[in-house]
Protein backbone atom coordinates (compact mmCIF):
# COMPACT_ATOMS: atom_id res chain seq x y z
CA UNK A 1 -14.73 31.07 25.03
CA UNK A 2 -14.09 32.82 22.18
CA UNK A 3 -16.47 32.91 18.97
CA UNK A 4 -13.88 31.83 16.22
CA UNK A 5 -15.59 28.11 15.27
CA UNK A 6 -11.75 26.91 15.26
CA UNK A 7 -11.27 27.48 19.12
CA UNK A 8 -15.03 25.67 19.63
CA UNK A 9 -13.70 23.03 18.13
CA UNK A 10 -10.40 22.83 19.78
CA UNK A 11 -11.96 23.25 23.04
CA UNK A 12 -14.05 19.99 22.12
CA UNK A 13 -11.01 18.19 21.21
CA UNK A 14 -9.07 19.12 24.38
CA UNK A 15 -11.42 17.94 26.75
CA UNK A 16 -11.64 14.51 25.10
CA UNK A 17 -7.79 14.41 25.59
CA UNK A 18 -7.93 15.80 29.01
CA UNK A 19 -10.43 13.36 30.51
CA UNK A 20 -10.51 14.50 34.52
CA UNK A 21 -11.27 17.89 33.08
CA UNK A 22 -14.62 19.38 33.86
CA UNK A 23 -15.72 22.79 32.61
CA UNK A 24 -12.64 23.24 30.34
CA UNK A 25 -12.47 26.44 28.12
CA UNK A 26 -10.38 28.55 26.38
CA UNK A 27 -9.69 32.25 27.16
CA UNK A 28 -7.25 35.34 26.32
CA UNK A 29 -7.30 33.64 22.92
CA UNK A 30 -5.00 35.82 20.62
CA UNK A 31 -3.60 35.25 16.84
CA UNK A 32 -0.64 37.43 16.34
CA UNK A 33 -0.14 39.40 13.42
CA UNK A 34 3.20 38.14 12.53
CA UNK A 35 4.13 34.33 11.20
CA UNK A 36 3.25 33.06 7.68
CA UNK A 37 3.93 29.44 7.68
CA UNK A 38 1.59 28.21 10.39
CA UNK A 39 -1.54 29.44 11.48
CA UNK A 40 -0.93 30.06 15.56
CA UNK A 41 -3.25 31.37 18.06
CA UNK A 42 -2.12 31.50 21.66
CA UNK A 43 -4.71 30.98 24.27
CA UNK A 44 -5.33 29.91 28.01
CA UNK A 45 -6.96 26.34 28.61
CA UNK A 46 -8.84 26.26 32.02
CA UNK A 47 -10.45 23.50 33.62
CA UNK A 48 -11.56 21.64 37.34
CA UNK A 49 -10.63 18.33 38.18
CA UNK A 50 -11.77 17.09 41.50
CA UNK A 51 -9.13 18.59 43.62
CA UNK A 52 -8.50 21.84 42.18
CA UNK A 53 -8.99 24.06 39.34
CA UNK A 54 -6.16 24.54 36.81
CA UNK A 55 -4.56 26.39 33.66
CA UNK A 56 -2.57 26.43 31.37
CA UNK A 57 -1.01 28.90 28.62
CA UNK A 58 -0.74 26.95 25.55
CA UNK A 59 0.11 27.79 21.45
CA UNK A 60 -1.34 26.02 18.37
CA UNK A 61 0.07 25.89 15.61
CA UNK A 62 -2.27 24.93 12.22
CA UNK A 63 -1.22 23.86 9.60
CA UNK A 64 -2.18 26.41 6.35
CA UNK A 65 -3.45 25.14 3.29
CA UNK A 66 -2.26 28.36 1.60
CA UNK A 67 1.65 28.92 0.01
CA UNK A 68 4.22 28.22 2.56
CA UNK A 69 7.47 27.40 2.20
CA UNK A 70 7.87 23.77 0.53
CA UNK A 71 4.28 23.73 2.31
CA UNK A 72 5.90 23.21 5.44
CA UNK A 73 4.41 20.66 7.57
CA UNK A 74 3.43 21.42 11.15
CA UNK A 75 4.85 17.99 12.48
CA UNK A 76 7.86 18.53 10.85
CA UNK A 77 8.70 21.38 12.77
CA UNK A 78 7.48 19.48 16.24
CA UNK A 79 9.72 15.92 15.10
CA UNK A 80 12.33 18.41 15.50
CA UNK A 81 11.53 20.49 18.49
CA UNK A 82 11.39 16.65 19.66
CA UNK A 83 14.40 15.61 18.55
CA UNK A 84 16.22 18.56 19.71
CA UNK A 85 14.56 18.89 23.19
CA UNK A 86 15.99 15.09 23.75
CA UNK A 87 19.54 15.59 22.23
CA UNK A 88 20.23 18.58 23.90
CA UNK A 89 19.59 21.23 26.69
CA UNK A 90 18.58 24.03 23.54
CA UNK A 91 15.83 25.94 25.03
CA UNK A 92 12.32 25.04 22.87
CA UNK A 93 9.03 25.12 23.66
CA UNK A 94 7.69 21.96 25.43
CA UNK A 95 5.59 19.89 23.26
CA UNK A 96 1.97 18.98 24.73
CA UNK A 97 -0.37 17.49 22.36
CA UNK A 98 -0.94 16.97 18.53
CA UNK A 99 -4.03 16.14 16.24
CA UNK A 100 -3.14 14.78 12.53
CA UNK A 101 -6.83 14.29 11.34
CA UNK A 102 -7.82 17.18 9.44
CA UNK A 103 -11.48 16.86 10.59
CA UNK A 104 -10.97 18.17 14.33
CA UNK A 105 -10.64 21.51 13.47
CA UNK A 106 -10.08 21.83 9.58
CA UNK A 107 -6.48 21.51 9.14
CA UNK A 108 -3.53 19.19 11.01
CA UNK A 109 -2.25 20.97 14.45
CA UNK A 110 -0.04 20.52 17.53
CA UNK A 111 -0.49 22.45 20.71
CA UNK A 112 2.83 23.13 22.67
CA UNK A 113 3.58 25.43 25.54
CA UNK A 114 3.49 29.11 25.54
CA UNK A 115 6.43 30.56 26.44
CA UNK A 116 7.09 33.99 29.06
CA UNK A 117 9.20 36.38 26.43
CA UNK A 118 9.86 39.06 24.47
CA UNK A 119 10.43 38.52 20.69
CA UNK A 120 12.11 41.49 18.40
CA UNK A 121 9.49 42.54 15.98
CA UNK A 122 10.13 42.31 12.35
CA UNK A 123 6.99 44.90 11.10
CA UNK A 124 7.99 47.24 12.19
CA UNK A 125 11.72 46.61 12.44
CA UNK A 126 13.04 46.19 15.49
CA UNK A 127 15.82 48.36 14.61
CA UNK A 128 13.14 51.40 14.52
CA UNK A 129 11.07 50.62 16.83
CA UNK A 130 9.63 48.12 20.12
CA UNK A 131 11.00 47.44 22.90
CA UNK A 132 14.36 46.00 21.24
CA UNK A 133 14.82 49.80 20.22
CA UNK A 134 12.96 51.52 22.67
CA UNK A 135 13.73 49.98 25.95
CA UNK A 136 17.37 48.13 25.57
CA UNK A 137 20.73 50.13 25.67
CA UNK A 138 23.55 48.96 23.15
CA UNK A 139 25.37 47.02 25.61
CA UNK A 140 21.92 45.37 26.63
CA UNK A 141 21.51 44.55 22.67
CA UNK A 142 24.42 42.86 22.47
CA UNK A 143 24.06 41.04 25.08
CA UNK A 144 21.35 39.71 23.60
CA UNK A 145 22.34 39.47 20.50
CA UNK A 146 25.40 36.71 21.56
CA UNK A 147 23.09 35.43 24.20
CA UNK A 148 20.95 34.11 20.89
CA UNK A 149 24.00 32.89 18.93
CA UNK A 150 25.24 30.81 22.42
CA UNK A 151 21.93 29.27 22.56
CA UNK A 152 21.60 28.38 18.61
CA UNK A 153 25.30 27.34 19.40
CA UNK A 154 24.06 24.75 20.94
CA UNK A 155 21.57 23.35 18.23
CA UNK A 156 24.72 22.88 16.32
CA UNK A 157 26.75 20.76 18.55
CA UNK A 158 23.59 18.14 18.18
CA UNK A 159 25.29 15.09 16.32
CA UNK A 160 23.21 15.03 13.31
CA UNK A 161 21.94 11.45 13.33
CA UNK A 162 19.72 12.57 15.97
CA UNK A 163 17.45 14.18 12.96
CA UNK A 164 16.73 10.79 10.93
CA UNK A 165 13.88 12.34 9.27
CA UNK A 166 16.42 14.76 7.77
CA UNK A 167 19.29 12.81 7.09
CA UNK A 168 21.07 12.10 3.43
CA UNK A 169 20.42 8.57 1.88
CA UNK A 170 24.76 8.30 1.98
CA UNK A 171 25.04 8.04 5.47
CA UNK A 172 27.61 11.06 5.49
CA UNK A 173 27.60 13.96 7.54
CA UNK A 174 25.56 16.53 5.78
CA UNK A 175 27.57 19.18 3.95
CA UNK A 176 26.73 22.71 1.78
CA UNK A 177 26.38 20.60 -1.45
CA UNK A 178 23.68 18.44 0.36
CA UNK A 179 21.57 21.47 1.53
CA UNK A 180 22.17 23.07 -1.71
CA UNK A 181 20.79 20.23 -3.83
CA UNK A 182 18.45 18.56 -1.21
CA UNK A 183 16.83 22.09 0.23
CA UNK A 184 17.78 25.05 -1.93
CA UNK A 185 17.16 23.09 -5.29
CA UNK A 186 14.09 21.04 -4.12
CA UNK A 187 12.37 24.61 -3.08
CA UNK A 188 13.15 26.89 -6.03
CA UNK A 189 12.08 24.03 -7.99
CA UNK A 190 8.59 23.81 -5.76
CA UNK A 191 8.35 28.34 -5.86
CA UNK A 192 9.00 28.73 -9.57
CA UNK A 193 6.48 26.29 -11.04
CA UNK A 194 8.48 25.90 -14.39
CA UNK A 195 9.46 29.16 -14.51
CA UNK A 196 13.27 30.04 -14.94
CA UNK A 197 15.02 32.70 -13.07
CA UNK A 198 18.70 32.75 -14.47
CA UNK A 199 20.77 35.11 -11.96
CA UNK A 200 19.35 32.62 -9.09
CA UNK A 201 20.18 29.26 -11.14
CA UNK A 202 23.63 30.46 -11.88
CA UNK A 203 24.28 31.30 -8.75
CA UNK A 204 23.05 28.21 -7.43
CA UNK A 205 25.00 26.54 -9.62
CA UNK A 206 28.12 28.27 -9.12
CA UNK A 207 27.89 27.61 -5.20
CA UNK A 208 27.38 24.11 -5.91
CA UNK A 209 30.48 23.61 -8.34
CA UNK A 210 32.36 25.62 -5.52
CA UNK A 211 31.88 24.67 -2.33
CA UNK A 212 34.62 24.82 -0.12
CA UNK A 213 35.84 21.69 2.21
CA UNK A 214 33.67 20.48 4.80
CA UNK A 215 32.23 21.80 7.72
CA UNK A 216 31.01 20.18 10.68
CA UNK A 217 27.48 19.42 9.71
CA UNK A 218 24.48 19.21 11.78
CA UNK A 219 21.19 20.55 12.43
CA UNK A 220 20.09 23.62 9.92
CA UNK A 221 17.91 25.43 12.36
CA UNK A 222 17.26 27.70 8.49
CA UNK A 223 15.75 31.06 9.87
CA UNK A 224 18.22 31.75 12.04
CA UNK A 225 17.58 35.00 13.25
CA UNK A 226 16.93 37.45 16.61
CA UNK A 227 13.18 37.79 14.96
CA UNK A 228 13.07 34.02 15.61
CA UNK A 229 14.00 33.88 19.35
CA UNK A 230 12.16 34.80 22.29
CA UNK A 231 14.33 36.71 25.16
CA UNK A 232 13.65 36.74 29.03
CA UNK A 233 13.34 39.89 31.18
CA UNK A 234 17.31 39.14 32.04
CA UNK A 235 17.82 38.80 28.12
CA UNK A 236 18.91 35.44 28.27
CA UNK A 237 16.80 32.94 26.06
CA UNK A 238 13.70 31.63 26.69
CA UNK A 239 13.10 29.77 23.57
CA UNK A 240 14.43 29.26 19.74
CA UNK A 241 10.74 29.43 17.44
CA UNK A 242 10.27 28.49 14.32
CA UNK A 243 11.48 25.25 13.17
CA UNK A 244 9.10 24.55 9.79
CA UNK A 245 11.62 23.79 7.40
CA UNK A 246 14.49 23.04 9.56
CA UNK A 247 17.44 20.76 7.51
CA UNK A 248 20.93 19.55 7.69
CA UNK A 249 24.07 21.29 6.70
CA UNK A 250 27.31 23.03 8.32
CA UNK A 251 26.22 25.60 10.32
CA UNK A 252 27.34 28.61 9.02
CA UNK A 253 24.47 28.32 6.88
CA UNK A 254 22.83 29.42 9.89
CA UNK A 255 25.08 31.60 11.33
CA UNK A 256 25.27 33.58 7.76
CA UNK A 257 21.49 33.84 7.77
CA UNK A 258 21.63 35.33 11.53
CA UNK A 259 23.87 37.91 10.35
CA UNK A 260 22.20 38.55 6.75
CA UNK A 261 19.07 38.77 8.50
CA UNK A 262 20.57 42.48 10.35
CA UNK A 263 21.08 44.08 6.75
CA UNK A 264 17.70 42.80 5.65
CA UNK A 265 15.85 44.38 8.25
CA UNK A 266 17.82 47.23 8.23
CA UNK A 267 19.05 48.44 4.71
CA UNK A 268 16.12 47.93 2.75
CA UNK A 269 14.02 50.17 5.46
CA UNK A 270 16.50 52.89 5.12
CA UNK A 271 17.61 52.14 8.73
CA UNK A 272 20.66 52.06 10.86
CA UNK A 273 21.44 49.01 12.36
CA UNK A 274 20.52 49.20 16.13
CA UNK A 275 23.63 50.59 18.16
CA UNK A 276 25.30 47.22 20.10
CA UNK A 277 24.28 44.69 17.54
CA UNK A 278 28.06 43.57 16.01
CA UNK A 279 29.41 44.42 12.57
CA UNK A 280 30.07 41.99 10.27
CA UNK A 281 34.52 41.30 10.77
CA UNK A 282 33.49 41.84 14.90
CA UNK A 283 30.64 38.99 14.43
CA UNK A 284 32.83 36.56 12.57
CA UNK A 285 35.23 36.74 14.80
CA UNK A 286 32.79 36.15 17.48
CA UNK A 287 31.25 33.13 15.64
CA UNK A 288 34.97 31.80 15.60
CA UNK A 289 35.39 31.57 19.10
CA UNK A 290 32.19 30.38 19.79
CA UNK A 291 32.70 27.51 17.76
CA UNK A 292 36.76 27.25 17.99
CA UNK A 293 37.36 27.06 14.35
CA UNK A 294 38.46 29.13 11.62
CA UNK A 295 35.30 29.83 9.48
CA UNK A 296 37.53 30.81 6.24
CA UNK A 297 34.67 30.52 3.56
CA UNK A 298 31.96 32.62 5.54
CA UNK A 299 31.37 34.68 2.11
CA UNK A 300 30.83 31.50 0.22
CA UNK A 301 27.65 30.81 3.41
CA UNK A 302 26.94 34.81 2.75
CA UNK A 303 25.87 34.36 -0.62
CA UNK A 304 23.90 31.29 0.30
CA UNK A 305 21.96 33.66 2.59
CA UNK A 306 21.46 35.60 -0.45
CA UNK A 307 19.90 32.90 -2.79
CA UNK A 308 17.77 31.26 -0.14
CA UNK A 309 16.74 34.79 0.15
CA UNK A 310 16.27 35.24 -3.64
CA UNK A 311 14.15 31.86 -3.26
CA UNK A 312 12.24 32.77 -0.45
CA UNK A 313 11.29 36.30 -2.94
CA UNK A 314 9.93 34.23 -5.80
CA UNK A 315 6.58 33.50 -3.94
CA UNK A 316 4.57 35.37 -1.41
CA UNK A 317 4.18 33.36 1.70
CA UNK A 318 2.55 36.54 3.65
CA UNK A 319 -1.06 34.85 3.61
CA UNK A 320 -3.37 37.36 3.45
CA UNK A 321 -1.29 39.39 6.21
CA UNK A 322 -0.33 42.63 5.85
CA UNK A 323 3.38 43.89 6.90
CA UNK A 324 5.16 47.27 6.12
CA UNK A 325 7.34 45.14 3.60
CA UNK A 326 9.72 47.64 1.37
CA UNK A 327 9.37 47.25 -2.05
CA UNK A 328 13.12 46.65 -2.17
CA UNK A 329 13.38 43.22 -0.25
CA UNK A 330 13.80 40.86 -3.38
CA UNK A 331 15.94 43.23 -5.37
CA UNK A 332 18.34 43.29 -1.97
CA UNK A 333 19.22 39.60 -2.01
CA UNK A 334 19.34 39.45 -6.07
CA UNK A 335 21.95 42.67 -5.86
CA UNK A 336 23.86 40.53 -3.40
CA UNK A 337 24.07 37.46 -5.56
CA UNK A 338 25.39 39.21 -8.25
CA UNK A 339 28.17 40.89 -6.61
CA UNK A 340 28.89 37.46 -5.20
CA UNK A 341 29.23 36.20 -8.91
CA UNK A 342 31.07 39.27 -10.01
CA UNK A 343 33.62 39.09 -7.25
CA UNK A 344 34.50 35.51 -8.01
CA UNK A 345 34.52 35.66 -11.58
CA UNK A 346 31.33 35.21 -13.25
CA UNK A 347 29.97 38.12 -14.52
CA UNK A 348 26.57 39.44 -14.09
CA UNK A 349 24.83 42.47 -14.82
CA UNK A 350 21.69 42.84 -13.06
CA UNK A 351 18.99 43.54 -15.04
């Protein structure tokens, strides 16, 4: 057993839930050094009952205390791992157990399966290095790459009503005015503690007073991204991660944020992106199909990428971890709002 107090106390806990177990501990116990919203440590539970002895590879994930975004709330993200794991086929981690009193081991947690994958790194970029860069060929990366946008495909075709935790008071199918007021607004207004940040309110603003017709809304999966889903030795997906401060909207929200999310972890490190992984026209297209619509107004989701972006930059949500994150991040989603303005006809210098 490890000595970290936390996993003593976990230990404790699990054993009271598991109550054939004998001799249960936890091994391999490992916190990785990437994800800033929860606390998670991954760890082995193993334990005798009276026919056999047995383990099992689990995750927790803690709830922080600390800045996150809108303080995101560890059962959140598991009502909607729930939700989607019963509405759909969408490959998730399976749920196991989950502790809301604070006083088991300091802070709320839920404990859900570990997974058998391979995640891209984001620190270092997995456009420079890891296996993504390393080990992959470009035809392997895109594989991938569409093998993650047919599996998020599917979070999408979840009627929305099966999220009633996240749904407007109207009754309507969620649209880009709803996430715009009900996620975008409600966080900047959480990040900048009275401050005012004008390129980021006009632009807000402006996307508000101009969004186009409705799309089909659903499930906002809202870090939709290959850093974000976990890949089998075949490349197909083993599981979409991260659902903290998942929403409702059409979902090119998330399909703009997939594709933003290439630049940002490419451009600002003075990288290429990785050879296979599709250009923007040759993504859209691909999106298109997928989804066998026209996506006309995919700028207008672009430069929504760009202010949650520009949101996400007001605050530091790293925790007390350290990441080789460029200096040029938060200037790279701000540059892209104002060319957004410029181009459809409010003009903005950045200053």
């Amino acid at each position: 057993m490890s000595d970290d107090p936390t996993i003593h106390r976990l230990g404790a806990w699990l054993a009271t839930r598991l109550p054939q177990a004998r001799d249960l501990t936890l091994i391999d116990v490992v916190e990785p050094a990437q994800g800033f919203s929860s606390k998670t440590i991954l760890f082995t539970a193993r334990w005798s009952t009276e026919s056999r002895a047995q383990t099992r590879d689990l995750v927790v994930r803690i709830q922080r205390e600390t800045a996150c975004p809108l303080l995101a709330d560890v059962f959140h993200q598991s009502r909607t791992m729930q939700a989607v794991a019963s509405a759909s086929d969408t490959r998730v981690p399976r749920l196991f157990l989950a502790e809301e009193d604070p006083r088991v081991i300091g802070a709320p947690f839920f404990l859900m399966d570990r997974v058998d994958g391979r995640v891209p790194p984001d620190y270092p970029s997995y456009h420079a290095r890891g296996w993504f860069a390393d080990e992959l060929s470009p035809i392997q990366r895109e594989t991938a790459w569409w093998n993650g946008v047919r599996e998020m495909a599917k979070l999408h075709r979840i009627d929305w009503q099966h999220f009633p935790f996240l749904a407007p008071d109207s009754g309507a199918a969620p649209t880009a005015r709803f996430y715009l007021e009900h996620f975008i607004g409600r966080w900047y207004r959480w990040a900048a503690q009275g401050r005012h940040f004008p390129l980021i309110e006009a632009a807000w603003r402006h996307l508000i007073e101009h969004a186009p017709p409705a799309a089909p809304g659903g499930l906002v999966w809202n870090d939709a991204r290959i850093g974000n889903t976990m890949f089998a030795r075949d490349l197909s997906v083993a599981a979409l991660l991260d659902f903290e401060v998942a929403t409702l909207g059409p979902a090119e929200i998330d399909l703009a944020w997939w594709l933003y999310a290439e630049d940002l972890f490419s451009l600002p490190f003075g990288l290429r992106r990785s050879a296979g992984i599709p250009l923007r026209d040759e993504a859209i297209g691909g999106f298109e199909r997928l989804y066998g619509r026209p996506m006309p107004q995919f700028d207008y989701y672009e430069a929504i990428a760009a202010l949650k972006h520009a949101v996400i930059s007001i605050r530091d949500y790293r925790n007390g971890k350290v990441v080789e994150r460029p200096e040029a991040l938060p200037n790279f989603a701000t540059e892209r709002l104002a060319d957004h303005l410029n181009r459809h006809g409010v003009r903005w210098e950045q200053g």
